[in-house]
Each structure stands twice: as C-alpha cells, then as structure tokens.
Protein backbone atom coordinates (compact mmCIF):
# COMPACT_ATOMS: atom_id res chain seq x y z
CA UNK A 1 0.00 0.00 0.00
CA UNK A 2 1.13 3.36 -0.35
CA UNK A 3 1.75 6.12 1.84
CA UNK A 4 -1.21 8.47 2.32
CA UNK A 5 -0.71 11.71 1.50
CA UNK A 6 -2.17 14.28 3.93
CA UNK A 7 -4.61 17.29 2.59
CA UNK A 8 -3.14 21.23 2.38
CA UNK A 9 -6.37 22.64 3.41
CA UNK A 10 -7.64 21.93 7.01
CA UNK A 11 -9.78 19.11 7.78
CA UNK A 12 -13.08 19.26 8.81
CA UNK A 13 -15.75 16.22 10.58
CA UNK A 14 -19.25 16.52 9.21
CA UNK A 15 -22.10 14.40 10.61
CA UNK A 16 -25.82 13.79 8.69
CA UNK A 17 -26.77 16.95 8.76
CA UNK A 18 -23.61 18.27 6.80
CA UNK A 19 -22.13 20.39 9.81
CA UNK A 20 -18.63 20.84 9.98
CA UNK A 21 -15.88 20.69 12.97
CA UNK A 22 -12.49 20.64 12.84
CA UNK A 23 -10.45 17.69 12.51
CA UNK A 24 -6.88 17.78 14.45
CA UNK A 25 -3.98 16.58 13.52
CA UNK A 26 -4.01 13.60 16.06
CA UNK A 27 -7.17 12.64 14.36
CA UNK A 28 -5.92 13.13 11.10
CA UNK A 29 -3.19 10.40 12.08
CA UNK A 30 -5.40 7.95 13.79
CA UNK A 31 -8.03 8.22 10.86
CA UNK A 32 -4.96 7.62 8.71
CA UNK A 33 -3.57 4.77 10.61
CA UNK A 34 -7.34 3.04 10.76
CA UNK A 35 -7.58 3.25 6.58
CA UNK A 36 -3.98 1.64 6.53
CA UNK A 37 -5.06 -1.32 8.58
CA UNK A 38 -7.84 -2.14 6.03
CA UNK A 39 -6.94 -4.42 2.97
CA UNK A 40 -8.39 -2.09 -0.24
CA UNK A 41 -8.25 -3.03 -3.82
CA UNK A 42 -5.84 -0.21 -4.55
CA UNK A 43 -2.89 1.69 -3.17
CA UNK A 44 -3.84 4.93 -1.26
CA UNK A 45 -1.74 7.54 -1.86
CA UNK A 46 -3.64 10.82 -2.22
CA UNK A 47 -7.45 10.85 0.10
CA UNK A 48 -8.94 13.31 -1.64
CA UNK A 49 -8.25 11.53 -5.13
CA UNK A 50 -8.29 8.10 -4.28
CA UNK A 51 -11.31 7.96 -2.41
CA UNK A 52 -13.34 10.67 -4.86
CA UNK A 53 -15.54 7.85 -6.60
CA UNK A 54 -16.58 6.07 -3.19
CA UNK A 55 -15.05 2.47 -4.21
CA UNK A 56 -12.86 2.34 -1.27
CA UNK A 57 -15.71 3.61 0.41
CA UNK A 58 -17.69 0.43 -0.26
CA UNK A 59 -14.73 -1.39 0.48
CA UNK A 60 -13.94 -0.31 4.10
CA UNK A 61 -17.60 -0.79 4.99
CA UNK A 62 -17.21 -4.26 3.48
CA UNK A 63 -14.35 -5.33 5.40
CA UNK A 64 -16.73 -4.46 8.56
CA UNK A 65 -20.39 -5.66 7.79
CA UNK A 66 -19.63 -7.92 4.75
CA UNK A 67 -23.35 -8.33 4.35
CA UNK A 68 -24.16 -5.34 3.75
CA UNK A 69 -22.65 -4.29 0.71
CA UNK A 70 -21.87 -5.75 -2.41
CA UNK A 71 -18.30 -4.09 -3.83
CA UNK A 72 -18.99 -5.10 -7.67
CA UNK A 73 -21.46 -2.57 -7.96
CA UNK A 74 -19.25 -0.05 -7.74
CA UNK A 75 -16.71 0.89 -10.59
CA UNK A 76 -13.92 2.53 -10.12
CA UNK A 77 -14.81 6.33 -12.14
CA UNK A 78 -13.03 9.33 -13.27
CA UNK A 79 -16.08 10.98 -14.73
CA UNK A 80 -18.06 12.88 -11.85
CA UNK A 81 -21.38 12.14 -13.02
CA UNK A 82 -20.03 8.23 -12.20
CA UNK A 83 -18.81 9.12 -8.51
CA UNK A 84 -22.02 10.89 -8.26
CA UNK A 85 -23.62 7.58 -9.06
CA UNK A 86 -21.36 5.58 -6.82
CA UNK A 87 -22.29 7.58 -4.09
CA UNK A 88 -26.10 7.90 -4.61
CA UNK A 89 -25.90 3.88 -4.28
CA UNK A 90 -24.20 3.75 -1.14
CA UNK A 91 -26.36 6.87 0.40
CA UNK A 92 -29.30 4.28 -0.53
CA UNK A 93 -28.40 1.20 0.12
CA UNK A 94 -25.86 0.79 2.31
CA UNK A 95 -25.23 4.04 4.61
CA UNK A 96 -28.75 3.87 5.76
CA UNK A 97 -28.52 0.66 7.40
CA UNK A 98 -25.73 1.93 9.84
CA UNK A 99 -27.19 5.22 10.83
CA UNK A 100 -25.24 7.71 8.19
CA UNK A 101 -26.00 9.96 5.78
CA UNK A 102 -24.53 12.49 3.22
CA UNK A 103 -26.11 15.52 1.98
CA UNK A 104 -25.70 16.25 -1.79
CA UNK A 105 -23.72 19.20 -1.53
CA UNK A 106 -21.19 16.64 0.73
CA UNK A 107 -21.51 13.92 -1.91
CA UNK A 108 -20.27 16.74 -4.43
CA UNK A 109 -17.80 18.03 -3.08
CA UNK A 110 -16.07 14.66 -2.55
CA UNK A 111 -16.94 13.84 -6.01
CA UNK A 112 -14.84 17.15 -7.08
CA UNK A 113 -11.69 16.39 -4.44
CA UNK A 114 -12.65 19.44 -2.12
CA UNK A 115 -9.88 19.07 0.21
CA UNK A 116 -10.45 17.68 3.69
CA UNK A 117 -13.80 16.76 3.05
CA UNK A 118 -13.57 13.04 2.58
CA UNK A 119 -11.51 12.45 5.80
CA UNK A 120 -14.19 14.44 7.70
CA UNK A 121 -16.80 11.73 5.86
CA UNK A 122 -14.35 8.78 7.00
CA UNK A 123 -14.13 10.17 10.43
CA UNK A 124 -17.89 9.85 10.95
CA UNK A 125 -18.15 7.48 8.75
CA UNK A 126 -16.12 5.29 11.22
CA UNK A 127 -18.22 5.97 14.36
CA UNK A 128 -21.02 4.90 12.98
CA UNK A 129 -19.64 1.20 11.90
CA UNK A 130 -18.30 1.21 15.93
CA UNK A 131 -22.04 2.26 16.70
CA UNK A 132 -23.43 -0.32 14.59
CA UNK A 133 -21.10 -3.20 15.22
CA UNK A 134 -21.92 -2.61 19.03
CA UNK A 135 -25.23 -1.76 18.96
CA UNK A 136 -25.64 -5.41 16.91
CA UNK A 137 -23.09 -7.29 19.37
CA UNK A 138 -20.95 -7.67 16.06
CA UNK A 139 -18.26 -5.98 18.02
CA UNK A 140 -18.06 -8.75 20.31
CA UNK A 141 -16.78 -11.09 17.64
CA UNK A 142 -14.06 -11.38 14.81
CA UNK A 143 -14.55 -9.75 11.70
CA UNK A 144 -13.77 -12.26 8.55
CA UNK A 145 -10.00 -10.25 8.56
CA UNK A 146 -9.44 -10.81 12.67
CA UNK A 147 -10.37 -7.80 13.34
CA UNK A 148 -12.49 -6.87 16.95
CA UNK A 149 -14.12 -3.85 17.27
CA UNK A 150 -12.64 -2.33 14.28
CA UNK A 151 -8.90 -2.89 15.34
CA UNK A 152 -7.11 -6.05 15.19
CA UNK A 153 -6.75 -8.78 17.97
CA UNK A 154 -4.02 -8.32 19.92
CA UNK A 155 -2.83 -5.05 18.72
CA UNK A 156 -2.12 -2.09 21.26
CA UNK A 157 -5.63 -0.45 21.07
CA UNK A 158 -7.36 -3.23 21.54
CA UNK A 159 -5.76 -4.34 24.70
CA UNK A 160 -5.93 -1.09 25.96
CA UNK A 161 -9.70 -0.94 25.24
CA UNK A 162 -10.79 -4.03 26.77
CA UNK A 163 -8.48 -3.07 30.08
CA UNK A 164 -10.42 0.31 30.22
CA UNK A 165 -13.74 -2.39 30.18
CA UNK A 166 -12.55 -4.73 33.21
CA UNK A 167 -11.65 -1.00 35.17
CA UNK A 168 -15.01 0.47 34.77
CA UNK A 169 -16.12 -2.73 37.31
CA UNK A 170 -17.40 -2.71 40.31
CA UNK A 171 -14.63 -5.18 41.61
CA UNK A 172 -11.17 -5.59 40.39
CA UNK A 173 -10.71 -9.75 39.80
CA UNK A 174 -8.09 -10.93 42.18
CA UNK A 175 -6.07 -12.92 39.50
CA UNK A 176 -6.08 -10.71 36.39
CA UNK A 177 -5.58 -12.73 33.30
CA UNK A 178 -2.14 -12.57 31.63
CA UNK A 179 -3.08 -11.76 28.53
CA UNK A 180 -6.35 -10.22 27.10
CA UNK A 181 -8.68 -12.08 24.76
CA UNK A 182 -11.76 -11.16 22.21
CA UNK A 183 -14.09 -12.28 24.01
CA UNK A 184 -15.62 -14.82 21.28
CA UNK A 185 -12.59 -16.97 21.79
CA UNK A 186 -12.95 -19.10 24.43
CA UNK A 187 -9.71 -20.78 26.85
CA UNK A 188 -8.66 -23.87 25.66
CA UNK A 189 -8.31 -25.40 22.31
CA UNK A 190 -11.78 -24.66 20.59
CA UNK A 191 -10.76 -21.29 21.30
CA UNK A 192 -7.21 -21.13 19.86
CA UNK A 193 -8.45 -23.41 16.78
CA UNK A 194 -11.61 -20.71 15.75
CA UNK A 195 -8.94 -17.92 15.50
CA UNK A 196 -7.07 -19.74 13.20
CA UNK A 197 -9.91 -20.87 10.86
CA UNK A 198 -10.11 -16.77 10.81
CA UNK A 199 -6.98 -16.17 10.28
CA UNK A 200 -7.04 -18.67 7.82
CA UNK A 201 -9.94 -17.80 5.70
CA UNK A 202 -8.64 -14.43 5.95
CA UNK A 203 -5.47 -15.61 4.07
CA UNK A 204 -7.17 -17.44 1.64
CA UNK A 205 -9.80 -14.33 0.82
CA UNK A 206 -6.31 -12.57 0.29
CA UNK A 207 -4.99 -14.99 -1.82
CA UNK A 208 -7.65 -15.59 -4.32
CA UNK A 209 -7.41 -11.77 -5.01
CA UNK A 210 -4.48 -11.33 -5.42
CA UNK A 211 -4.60 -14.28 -7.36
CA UNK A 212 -7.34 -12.95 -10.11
CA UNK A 213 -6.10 -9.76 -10.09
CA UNK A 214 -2.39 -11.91 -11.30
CA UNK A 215 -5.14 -13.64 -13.53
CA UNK A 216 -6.18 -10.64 -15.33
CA UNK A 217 -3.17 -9.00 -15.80
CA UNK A 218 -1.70 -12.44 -17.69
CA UNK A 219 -4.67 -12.34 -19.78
CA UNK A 220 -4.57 -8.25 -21.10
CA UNK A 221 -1.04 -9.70 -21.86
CA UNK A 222 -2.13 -12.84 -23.73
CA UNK A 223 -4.33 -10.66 -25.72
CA UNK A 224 -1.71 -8.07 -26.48
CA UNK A 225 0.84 -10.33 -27.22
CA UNK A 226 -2.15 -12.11 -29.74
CA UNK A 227 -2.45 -8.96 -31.32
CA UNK A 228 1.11 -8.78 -31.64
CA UNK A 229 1.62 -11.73 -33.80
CA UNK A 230 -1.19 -11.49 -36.03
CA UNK A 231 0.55 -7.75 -36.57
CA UNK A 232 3.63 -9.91 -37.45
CA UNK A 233 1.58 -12.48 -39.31
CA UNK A 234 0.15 -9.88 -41.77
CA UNK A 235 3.62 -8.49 -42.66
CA UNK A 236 4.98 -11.77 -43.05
CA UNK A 237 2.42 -12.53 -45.55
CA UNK A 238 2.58 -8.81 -47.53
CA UNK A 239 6.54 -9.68 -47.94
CA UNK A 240 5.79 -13.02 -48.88
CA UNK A 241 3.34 -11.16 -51.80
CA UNK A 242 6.33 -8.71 -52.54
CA UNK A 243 8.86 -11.31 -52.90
CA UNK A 244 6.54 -13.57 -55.66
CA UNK A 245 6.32 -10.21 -57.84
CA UNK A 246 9.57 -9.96 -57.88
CA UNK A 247 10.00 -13.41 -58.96
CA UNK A 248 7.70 -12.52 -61.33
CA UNK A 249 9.72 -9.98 -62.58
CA UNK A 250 13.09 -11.52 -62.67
CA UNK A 251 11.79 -14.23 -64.32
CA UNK A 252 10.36 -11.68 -67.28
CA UNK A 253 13.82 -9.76 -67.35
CA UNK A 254 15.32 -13.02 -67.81
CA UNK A 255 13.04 -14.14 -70.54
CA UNK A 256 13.68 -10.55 -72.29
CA UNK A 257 17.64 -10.89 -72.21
CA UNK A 258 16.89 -14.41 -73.38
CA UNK A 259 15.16 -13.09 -76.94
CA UNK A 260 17.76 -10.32 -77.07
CA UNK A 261 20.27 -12.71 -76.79
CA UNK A 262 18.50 -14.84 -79.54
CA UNK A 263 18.23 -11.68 -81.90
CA UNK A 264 21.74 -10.94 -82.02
C-alpha cells in the first residue's frame, strides 16, 4: 500500500446533517492509521483523489459488515457524473442501514476532491460502523479479517480498550488474566483453533485476489501479445506477396535478355 498523503487545506468532521468541525492533527493520524489497517483493492496515496468515486468507500464498509454491501457494484470512475452515481448507491443502500447519511452538496464536493472533506466523511463514517457493530453485538466477535471492534486482535488499542472495560467494574478480579482475549474466543483449544480458521480464511480471501487480479493482468497480456503476432503475421504474408512479384519480374527480365540474346 502506499503512503497516504495528507490534505493542504484543514480538515473538517461533518455528521448527517452536513455540519462541519475541525479535525486535528491527532485525528488526522489515527483516521490515517485506521484506513492503513484495512486491505483495499488499490494503493492509497492521495485521500482526496483516491477515495473521490466512493469504491474504497464500499470497500472499508465491506471489510466491517460484509453483508451489507456488495463491492462489484461499484466501478472505479473518473467521470463525476459516475462518482455521483457511486455515491447515490451507497447513500441508498448501504449508509442507511448503519445510521449515516450524506447531503448532496457533501456527496459533491467529494466527487470534485474538495480538500479535507472526505476524511471528515471517514471520520464519521467510522463511528457509525463502531455504533453499529456494538449496537448489533458484532463488536463482540471477529470480523472475517481478525479484526475486533474495528482494530485487530491483539494489537495495542485493543488491549488497551478491553483493560479500560474490566476497570469500569465494580470489583477488580483478584487474579487478572495474563493476557487479554476477544471475548468470542474461548480458553482452551476450541478457542485457539476458531482464531485460526479466521486467520485462515482471511489468508485465503487474500490470496484468491491477489490471485485474479495476477489472472487478469496475464490475460490483457495474452491478448496483447495475440495482437502482436497477427501484426507480425500480416507483414509476413505482404513480404511473402512482394517477394513472388519480384519473382515474377526476374523471371520476365530473364526471358527478355533471353530473346535479345537470340536476336543478335
């Protein structure tokens, strides 16, 4: 993946309603970080461009409620009366079932890579797939990438999370654990063995993309390389025509010297 680049212009959240507060630069870096943890189709190197026609959009909300939203329906655009479109379907279909929204003028100015606007829409966009993912108990188990609660298991954040949770108790346990866990995987083996069919299937998702993606690219060169040769095959046969009329020709030249020859 590559590095994000940072917007000039200052950054800005906006919520439903299209209202606009400012973004820090400690959020800028956490929202950064968070969009670098997700697996995307395409390298990120510039928000405001990259994320203009909403695919990686669709993509992030993928990786978090798979069910939700269906990535081929959105193409990848340069036109903005395509982004537009890309965006109308996910205000429709998808942002609605998580509790977000985006006002037109919003949409737009994404659309035309208004600088800081789509972090601000990422920002919120982000608390409302927390909100959702708790408010469903989703957050209480592993994603399809290993991922709890939006950050991964056993990463800083999350252990730091979960140990604010056990403080806001009543009663502190008298034998903390030694290590945290999600808490969908259970001591023992069963436990250990589910995280590694996740991890596993998460590999495997990863593979087979990056396996068609190998796919395609070996076939656009198949077919260029077909179009090569029949290029070659064509000029083959036009020197093949050039080279029997002047066969043609020698052999009249020689049959002219011949009579000459025969006259004198």
């Amino acid at each position: 993946m590559g590095e994000i680049v940072p917007t000039k212009a200052s950054t800005t959240d906006t919520n439903e309603a299209g209202n606009m507060t400012d973004l820090d630069d400690e959020k800028l870096q956490d929202l950064y970080a968070w969009v670098d943890e997700i697996p995307l189709s395409r390298a990120k190197r510039n928000m405001t461009r990259d994320f203009s026609d909403g695919v990686l959009v669709a993509e992030i909300v993928h990786h978090f409620v798979p069910k939700i939203v269906d990535v081929h329906n959105y193409s990848p655009a340069n036109s903005t009366q395509q982004k537009m479109s890309n965006w109308g379907t996910l205000n429709r279909k998808v942002f609605p079932r998580i509790g977000f929204n985006m006002q037109e003028v919003v949409v737009r100015s994404v659309c035309n890579s208004k600088p800081g606007v789509v972090e601000a829409v990422l920002w919120q966009l982000r608390h409302k797939i927390d909100l959702y993912l708790r408010q469903t108990n989703k957050s209480d188990k592993l994603s399809p990438d290993g991922y709890y609660g939006g950050k991964e298991v056993g990463s800083g954040a999350g252990k730091a999370d979960k140990a604010h949770g056990r403080a806001g108790g009543s009663k502190a346990p008298k034998h903390p654990p030694q290590a945290p866990k999600a808490p969908t995987v259970h001591a023992g083996t069963k436990g250990t063995s589910h995280v590694g069919r996740v991890r596993s299937i998460n590999h495997t998702n990863e593979f087979s993309t990056e396996f068609r993606l190998l796919l395609e690219e070996k076939e656009q060169n198949l077919l260029a390389s077909q179009e090569t040769v029949q290029i070659l095959q064509a000029k083959v046969r036009r020197l093949e025509q050039l080279l029997q009329l002047k066969d043609i020709r020698i052999e009249e030249q020689a049959k002219r010297i011949e009579q000459l020859e025969r006259r004198y």
